[in-house]
N, C-alpha and C. Protein backbone atom coordinates (compact mmCIF):
# COMPACT_ATOMS: atom_id res chain seq x y z
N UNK A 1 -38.98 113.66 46.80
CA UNK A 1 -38.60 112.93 48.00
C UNK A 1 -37.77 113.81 48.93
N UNK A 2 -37.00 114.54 48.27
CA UNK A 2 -36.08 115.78 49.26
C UNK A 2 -37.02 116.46 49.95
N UNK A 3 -38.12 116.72 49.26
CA UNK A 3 -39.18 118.19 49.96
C UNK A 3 -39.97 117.51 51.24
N UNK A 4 -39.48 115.95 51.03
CA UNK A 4 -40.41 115.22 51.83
C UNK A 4 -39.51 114.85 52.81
N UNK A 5 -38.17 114.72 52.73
CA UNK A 5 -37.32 114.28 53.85
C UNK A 5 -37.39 115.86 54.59
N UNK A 6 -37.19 116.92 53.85
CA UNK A 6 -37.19 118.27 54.73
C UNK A 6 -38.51 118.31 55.56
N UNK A 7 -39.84 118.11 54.79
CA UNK A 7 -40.47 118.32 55.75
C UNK A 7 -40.92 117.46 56.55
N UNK A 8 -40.51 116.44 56.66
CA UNK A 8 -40.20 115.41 58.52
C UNK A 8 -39.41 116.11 59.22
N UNK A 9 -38.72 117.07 58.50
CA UNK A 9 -37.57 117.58 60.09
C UNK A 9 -37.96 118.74 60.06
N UNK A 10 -39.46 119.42 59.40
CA UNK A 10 -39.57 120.95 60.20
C UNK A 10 -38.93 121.97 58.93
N UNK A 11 -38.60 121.24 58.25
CA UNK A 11 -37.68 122.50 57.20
C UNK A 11 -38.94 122.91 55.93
N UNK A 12 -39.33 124.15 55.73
CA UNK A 12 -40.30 124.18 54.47
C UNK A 12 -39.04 124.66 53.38
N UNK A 13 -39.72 124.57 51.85
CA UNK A 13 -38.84 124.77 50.91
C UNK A 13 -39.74 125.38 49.94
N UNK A 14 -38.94 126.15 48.56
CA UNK A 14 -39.64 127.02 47.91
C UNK A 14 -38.57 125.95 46.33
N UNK A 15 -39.67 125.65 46.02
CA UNK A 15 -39.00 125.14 44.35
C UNK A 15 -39.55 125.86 43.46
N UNK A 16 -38.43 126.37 42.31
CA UNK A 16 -38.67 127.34 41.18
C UNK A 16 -38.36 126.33 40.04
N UNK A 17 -38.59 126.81 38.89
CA UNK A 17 -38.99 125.98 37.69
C UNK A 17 -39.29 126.98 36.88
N UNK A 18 -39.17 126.49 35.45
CA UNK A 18 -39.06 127.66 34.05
C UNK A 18 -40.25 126.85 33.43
N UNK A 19 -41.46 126.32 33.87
CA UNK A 19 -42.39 126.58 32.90
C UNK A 19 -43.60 126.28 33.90
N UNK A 20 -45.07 127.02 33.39
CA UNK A 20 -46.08 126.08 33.90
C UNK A 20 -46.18 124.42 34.04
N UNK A 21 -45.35 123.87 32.79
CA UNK A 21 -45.79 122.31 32.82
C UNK A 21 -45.12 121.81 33.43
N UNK A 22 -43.99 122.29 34.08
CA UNK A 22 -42.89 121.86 34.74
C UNK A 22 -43.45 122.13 36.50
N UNK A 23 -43.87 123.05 36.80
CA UNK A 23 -44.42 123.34 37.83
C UNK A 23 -45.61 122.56 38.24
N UNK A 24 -46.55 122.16 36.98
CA UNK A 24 -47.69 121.13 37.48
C UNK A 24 -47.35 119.77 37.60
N UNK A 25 -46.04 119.44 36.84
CA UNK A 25 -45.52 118.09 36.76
C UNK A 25 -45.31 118.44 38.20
N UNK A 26 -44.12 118.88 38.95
CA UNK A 26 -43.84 118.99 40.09
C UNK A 26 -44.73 118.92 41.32
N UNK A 27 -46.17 119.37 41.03
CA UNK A 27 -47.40 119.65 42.14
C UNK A 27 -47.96 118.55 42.24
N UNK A 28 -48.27 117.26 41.09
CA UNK A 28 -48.36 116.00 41.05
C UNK A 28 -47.66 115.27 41.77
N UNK A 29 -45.79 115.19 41.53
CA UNK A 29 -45.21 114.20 41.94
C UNK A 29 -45.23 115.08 43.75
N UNK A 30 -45.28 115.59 44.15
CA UNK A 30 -45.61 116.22 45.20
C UNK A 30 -46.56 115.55 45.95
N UNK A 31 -48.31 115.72 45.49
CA UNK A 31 -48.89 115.06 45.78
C UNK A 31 -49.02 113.75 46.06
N UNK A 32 -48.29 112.55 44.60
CA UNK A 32 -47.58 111.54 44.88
C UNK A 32 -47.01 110.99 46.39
N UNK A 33 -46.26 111.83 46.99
CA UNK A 33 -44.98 111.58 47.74
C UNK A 33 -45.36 112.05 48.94
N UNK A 34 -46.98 112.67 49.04
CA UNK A 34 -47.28 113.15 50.61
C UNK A 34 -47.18 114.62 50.95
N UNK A 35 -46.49 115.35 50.05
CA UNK A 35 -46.39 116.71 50.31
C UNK A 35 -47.00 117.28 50.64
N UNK A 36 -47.75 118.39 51.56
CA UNK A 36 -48.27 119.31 51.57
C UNK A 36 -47.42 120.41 50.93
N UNK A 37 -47.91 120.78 49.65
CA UNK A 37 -47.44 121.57 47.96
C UNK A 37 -48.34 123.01 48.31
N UNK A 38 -48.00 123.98 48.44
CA UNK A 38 -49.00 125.11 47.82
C UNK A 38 -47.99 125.39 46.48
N UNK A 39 -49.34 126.29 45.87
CA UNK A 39 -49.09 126.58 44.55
C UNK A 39 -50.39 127.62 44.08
N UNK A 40 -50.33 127.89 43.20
CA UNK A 40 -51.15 129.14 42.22
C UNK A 40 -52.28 128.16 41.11
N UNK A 41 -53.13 128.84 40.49
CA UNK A 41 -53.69 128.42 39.70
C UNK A 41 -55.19 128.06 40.02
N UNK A 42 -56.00 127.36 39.06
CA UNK A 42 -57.45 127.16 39.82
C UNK A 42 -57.88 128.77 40.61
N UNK A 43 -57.82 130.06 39.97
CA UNK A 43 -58.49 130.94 40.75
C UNK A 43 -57.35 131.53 41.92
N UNK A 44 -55.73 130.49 42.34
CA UNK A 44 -55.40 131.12 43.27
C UNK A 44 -54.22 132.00 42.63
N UNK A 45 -53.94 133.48 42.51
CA UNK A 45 -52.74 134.03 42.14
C UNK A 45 -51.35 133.43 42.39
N UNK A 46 -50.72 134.03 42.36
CA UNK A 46 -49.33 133.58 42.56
C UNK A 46 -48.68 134.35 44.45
N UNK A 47 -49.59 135.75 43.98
CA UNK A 47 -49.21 136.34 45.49
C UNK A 47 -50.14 135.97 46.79
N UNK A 48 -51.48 135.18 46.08
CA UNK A 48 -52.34 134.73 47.16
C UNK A 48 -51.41 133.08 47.62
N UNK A 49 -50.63 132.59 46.87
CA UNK A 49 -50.01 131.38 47.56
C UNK A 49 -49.11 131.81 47.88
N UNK A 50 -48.37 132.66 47.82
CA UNK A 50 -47.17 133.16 48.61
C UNK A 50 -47.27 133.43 50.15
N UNK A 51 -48.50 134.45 50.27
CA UNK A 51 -48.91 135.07 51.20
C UNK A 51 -49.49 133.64 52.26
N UNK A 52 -50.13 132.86 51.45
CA UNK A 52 -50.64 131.99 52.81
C UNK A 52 -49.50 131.07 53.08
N UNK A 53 -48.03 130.68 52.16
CA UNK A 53 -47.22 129.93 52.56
C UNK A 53 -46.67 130.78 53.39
N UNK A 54 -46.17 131.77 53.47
CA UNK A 54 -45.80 133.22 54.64
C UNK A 54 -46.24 132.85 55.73
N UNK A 55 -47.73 132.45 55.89
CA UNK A 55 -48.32 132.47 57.12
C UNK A 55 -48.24 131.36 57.85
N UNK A 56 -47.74 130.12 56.90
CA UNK A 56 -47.46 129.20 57.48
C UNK A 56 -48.08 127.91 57.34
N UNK A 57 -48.98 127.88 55.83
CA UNK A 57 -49.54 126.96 55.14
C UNK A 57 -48.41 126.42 54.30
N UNK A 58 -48.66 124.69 54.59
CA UNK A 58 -48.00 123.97 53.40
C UNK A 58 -46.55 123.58 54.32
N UNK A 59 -45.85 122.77 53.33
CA UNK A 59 -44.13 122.48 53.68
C UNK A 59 -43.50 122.63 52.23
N UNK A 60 -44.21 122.82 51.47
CA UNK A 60 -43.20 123.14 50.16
C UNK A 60 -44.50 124.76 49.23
N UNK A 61 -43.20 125.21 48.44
CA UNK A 61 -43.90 126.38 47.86
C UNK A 61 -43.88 126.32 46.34
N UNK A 62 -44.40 125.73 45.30
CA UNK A 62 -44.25 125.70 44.28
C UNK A 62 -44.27 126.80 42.95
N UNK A 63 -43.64 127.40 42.22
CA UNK A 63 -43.60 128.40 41.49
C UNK A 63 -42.40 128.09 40.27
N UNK A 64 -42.93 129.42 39.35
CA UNK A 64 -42.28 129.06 38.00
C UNK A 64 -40.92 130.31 38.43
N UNK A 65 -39.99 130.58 38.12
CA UNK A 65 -39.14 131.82 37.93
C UNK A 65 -39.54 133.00 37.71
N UNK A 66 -40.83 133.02 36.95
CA UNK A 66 -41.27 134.27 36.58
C UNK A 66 -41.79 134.88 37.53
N UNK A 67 -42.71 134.02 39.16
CA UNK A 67 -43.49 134.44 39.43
C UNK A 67 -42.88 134.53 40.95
N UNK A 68 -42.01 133.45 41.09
CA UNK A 68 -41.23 133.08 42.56
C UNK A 68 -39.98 133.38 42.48
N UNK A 69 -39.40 133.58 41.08
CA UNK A 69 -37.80 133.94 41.00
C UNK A 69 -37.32 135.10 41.65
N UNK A 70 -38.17 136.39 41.73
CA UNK A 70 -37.63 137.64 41.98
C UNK A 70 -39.00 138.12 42.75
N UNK A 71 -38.47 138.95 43.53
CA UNK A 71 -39.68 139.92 44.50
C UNK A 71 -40.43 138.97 45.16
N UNK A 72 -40.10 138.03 45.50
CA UNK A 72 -40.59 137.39 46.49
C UNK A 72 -39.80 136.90 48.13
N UNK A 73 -39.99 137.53 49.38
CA UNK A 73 -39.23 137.34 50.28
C UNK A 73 -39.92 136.74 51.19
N UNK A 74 -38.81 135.43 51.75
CA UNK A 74 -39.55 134.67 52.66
C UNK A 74 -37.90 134.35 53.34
N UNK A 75 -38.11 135.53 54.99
CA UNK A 75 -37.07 135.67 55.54
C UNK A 75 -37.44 134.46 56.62
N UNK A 76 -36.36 134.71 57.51
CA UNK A 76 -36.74 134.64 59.20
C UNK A 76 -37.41 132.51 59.03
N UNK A 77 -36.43 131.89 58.12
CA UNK A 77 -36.78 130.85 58.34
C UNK A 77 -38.07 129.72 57.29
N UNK A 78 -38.80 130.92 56.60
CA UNK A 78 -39.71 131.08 55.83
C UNK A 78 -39.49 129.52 55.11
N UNK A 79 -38.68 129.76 54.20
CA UNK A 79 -38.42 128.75 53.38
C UNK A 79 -36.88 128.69 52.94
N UNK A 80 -36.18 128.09 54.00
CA UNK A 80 -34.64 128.00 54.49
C UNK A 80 -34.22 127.13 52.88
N UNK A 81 -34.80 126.37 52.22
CA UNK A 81 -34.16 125.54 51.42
C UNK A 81 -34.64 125.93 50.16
N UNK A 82 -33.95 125.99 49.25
CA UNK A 82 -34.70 126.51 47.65
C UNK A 82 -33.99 125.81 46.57
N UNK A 83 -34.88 124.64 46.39
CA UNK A 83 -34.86 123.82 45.00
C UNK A 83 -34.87 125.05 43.55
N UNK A 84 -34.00 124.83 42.84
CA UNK A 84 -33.46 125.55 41.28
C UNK A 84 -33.90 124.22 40.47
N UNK A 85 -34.85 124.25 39.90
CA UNK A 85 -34.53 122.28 39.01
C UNK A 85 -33.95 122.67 37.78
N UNK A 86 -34.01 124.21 37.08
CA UNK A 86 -32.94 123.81 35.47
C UNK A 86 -33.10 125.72 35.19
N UNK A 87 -31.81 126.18 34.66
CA UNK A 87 -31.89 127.33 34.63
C UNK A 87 -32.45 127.69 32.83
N UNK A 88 -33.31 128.56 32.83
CA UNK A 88 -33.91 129.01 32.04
C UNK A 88 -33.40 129.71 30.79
N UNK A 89 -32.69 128.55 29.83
CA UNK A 89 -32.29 129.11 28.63
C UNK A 89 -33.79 129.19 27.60
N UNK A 90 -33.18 130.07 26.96
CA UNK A 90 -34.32 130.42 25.65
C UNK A 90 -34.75 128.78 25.32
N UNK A 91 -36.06 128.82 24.62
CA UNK A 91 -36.78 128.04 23.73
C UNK A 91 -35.97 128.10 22.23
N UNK A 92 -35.72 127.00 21.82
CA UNK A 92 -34.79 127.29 20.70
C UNK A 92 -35.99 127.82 19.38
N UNK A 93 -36.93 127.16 19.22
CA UNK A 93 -38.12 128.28 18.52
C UNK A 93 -38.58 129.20 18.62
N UNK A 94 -38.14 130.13 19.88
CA UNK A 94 -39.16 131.37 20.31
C UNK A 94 -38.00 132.42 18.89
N UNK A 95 -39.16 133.13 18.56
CA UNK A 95 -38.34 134.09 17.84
C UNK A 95 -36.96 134.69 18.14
N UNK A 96 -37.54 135.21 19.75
CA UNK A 96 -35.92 136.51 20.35
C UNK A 96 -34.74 135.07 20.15
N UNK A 97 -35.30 133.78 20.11
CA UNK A 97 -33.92 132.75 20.24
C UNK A 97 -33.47 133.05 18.67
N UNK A 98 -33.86 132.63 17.99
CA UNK A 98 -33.67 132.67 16.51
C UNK A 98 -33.00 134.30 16.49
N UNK A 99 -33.70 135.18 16.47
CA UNK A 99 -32.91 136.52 16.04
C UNK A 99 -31.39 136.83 16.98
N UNK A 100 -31.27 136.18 17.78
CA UNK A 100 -30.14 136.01 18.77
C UNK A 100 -29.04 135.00 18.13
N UNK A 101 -29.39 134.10 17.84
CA UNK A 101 -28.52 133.55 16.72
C UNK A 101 -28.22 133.70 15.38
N UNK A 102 -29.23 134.56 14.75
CA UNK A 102 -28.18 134.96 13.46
C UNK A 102 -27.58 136.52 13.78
N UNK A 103 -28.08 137.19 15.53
CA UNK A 103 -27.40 138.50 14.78
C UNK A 103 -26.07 138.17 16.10
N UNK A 104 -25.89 137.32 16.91
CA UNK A 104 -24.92 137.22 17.56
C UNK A 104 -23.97 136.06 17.42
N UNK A 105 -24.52 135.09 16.92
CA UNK A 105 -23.73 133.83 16.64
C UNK A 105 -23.52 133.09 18.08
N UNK A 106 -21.70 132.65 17.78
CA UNK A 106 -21.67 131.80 19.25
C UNK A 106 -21.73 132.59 20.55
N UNK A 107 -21.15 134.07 20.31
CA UNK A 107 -21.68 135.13 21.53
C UNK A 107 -22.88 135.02 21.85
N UNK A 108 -24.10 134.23 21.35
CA UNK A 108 -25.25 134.40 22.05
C UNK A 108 -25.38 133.66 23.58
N UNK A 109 -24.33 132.77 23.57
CA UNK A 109 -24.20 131.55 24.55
C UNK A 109 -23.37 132.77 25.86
N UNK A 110 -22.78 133.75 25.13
CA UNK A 110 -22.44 134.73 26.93
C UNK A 110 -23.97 135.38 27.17
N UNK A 111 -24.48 136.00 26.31
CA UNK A 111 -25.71 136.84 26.75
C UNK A 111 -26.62 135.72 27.34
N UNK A 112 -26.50 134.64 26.81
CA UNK A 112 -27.68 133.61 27.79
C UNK A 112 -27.12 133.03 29.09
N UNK A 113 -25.77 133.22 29.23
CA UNK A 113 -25.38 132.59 30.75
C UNK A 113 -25.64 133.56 31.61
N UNK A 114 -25.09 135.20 30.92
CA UNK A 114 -25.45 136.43 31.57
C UNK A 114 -26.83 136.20 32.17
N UNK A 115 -27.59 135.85 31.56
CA UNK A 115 -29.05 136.27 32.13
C UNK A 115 -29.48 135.28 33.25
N UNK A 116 -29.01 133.99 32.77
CA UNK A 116 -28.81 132.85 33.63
C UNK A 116 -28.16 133.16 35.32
N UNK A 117 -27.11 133.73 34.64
CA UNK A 117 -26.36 134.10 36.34
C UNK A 117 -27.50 135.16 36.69
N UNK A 118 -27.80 136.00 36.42
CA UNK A 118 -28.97 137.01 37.33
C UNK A 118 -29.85 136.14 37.66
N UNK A 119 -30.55 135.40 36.98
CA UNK A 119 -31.63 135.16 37.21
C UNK A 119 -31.33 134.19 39.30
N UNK A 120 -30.11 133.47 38.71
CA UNK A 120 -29.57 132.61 39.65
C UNK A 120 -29.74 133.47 41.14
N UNK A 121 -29.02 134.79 40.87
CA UNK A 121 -28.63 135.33 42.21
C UNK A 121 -30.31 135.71 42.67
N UNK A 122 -31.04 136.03 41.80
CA UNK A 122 -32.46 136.71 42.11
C UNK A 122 -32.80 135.34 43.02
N UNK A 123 -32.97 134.47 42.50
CA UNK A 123 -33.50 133.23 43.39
C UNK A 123 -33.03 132.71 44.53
N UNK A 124 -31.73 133.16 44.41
CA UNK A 124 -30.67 132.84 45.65
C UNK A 124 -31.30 133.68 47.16
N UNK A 125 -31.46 134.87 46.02
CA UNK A 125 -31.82 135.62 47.59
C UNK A 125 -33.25 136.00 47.65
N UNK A 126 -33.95 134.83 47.48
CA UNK A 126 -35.46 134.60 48.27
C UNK A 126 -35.42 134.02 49.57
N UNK A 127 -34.77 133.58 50.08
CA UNK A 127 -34.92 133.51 51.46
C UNK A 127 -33.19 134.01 52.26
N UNK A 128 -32.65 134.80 51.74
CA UNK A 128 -31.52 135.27 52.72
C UNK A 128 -31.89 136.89 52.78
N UNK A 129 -32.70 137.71 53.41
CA UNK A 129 -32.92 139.13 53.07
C UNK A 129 -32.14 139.88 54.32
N UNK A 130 -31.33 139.40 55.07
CA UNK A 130 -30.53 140.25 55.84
C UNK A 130 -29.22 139.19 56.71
N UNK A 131 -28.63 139.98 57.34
CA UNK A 131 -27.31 139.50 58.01
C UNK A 131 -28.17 138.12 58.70
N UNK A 132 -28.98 138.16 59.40
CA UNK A 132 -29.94 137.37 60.24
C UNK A 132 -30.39 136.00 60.26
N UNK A 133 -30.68 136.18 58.48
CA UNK A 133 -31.11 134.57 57.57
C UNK A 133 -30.52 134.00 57.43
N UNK A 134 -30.92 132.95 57.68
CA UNK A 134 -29.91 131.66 56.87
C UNK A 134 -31.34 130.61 55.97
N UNK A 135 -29.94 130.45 55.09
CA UNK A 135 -30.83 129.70 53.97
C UNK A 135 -29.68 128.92 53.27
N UNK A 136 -29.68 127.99 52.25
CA UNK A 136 -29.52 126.78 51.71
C UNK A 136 -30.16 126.65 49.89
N UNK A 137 -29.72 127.18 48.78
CA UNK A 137 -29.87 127.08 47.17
C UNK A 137 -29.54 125.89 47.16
N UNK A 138 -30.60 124.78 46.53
CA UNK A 138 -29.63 123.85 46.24
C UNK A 138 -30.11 124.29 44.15
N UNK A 139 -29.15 123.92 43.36
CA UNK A 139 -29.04 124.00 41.99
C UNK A 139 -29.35 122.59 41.32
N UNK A 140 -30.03 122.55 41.06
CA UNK A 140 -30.34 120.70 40.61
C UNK A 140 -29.52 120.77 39.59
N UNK A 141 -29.69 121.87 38.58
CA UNK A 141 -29.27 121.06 36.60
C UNK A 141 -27.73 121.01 36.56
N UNK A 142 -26.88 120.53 36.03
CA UNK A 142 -25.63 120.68 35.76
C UNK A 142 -25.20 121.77 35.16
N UNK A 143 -26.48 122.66 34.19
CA UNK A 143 -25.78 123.44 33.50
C UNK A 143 -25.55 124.87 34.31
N UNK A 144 -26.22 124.52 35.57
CA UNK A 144 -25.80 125.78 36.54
C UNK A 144 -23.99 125.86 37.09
N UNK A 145 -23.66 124.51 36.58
CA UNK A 145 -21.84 124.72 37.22
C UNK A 145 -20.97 125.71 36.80
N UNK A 146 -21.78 126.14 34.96
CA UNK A 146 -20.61 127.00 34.67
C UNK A 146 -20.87 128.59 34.82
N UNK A 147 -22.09 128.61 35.55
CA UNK A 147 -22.69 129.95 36.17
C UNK A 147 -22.53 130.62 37.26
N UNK A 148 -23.30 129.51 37.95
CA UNK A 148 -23.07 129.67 39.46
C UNK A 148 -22.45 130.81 40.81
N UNK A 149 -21.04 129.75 40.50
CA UNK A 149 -20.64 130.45 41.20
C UNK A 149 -19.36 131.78 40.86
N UNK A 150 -19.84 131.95 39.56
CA UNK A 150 -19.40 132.85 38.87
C UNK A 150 -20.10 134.12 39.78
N UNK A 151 -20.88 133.54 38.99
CA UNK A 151 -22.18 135.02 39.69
C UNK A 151 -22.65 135.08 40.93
N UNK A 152 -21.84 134.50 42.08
CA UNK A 152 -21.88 135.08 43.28
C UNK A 152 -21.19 135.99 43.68
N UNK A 153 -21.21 136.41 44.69
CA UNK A 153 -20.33 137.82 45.62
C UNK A 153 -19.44 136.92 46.07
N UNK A 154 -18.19 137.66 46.51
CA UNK A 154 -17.02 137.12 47.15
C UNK A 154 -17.39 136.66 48.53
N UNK A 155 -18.51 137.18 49.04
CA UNK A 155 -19.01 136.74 50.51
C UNK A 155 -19.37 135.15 50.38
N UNK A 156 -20.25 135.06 49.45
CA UNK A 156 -20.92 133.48 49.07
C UNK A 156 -20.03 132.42 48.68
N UNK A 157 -18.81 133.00 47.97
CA UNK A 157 -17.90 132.07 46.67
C UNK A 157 -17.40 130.52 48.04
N UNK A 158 -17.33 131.10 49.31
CA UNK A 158 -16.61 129.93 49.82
C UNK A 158 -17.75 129.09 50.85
N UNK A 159 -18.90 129.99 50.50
CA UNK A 159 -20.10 128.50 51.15
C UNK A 159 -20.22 127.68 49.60
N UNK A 160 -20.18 127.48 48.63
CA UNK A 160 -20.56 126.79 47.35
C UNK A 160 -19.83 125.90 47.16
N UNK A 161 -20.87 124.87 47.18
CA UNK A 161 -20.13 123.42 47.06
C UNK A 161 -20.51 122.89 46.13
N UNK A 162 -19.93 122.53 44.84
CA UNK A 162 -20.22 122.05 43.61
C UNK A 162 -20.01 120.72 43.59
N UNK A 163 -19.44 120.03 44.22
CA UNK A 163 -19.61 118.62 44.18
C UNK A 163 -20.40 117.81 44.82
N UNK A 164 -21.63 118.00 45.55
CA UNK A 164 -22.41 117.09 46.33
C UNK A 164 -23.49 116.52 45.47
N UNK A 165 -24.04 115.58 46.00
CA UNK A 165 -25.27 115.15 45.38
C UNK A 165 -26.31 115.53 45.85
N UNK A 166 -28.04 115.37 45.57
CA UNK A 166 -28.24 115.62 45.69
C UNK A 166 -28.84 115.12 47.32
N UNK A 167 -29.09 113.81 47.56
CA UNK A 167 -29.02 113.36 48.89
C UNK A 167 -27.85 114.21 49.79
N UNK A 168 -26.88 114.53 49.83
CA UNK A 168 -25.99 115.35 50.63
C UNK A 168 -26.35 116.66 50.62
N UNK A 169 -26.73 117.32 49.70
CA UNK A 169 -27.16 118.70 49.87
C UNK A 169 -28.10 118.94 50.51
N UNK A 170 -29.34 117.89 50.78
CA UNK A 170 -30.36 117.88 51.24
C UNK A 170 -30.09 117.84 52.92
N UNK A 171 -29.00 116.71 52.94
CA UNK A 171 -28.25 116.11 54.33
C UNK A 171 -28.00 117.81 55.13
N UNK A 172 -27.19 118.17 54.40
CA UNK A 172 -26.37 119.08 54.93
C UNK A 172 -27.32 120.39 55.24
N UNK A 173 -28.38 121.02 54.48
CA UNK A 173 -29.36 121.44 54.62
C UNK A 173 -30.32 121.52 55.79
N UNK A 174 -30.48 119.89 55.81
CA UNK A 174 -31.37 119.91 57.45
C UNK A 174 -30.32 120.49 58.24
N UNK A 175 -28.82 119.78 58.44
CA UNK A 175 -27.77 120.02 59.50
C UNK A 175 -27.73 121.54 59.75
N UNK A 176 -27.67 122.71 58.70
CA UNK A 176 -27.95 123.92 58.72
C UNK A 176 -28.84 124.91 59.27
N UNK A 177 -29.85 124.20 58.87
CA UNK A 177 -31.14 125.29 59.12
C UNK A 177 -31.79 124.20 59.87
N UNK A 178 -32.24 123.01 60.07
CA UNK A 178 -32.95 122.18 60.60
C UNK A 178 -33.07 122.64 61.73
């Protein structure tokens, strides 16, 4: 419904997500709600939907972290707003999780925020690539509070507002870049 209030006022947005099923759940309720969604899959790459949301297809950009998290730039207005829906801790079954807990113990919980905060800033700056841009992260999960704004630069630390909801972030968003 956010991607849908942005795009009545002209604003496109880029939502990232940590899995395929999470990303197709998302392209559904999308569809649901009226969106014009690009996205990958069915034959289209990940850089062939990038490239045509660039050009100016769609009002929302759908992608997993792996594929939209990093090396992807969409300056100059592109996609001013960027939905985070949950930051990407390990699978508690994947092996590297398991060998991370018996050879690090409760220290495994810094090496996973560590990666968490990078991953954060990589996504942050998909749409701010110079003095010029302006853009708008909003962080959906809670467990981004104790990251966050850790792992920003001293430039960012005093735009970050950890207490809004998500209707206000959205609010404040159009007021920004709208």
């Amino acid at each position: 419904r956010s991607a849908k209030k942005l795009a009545k006022q002209g604003v496109r947005s880029l939502h990232v997500v940590v899995s395929n099923e999470e990303r197709q759940k998302l392209i559904a309720l999308m569809g649901e709600e009226g969106v014009n969604a690009i996205s990958y899959g069915n034959g289209v790459t990940a850089r062939e939907a990038a490239v045509r949301f660039k050009a100016g297809e769609g009002d929302a950009l759908i992608g997993t972290a792996a594929n939209f998290g990093e090396g992807v730039d969409l300056p100059r207005q592109t996609a001013p707003v960027i939905f985070v829906l949950s930051p990407a801790y390990p699978p508690p079954n994947a092996p590297r999780t398991q060998f991370e807990e018996r050879r690090y113990g409760n220290n495994r919980w810094a090496i996973w925020n560590w990666r968490v905060m990078l991953a954060a800033l990589q996504v942050r700056g998909r749409n701010i690539r110079s003095e010029d841009d302006l853009g708008v992260t909003i962080f959906i999960s809670q467990q981004f509070r104790r990251v966050v704004f850790a792992s920003l630069p001293k430039t960012f630390q005093s735009s970050y507002k950890g207490d809004l909801t998500l209707d206000q972030c959205v609010k404040e968003a159009v007021e920004l870049v709208g």
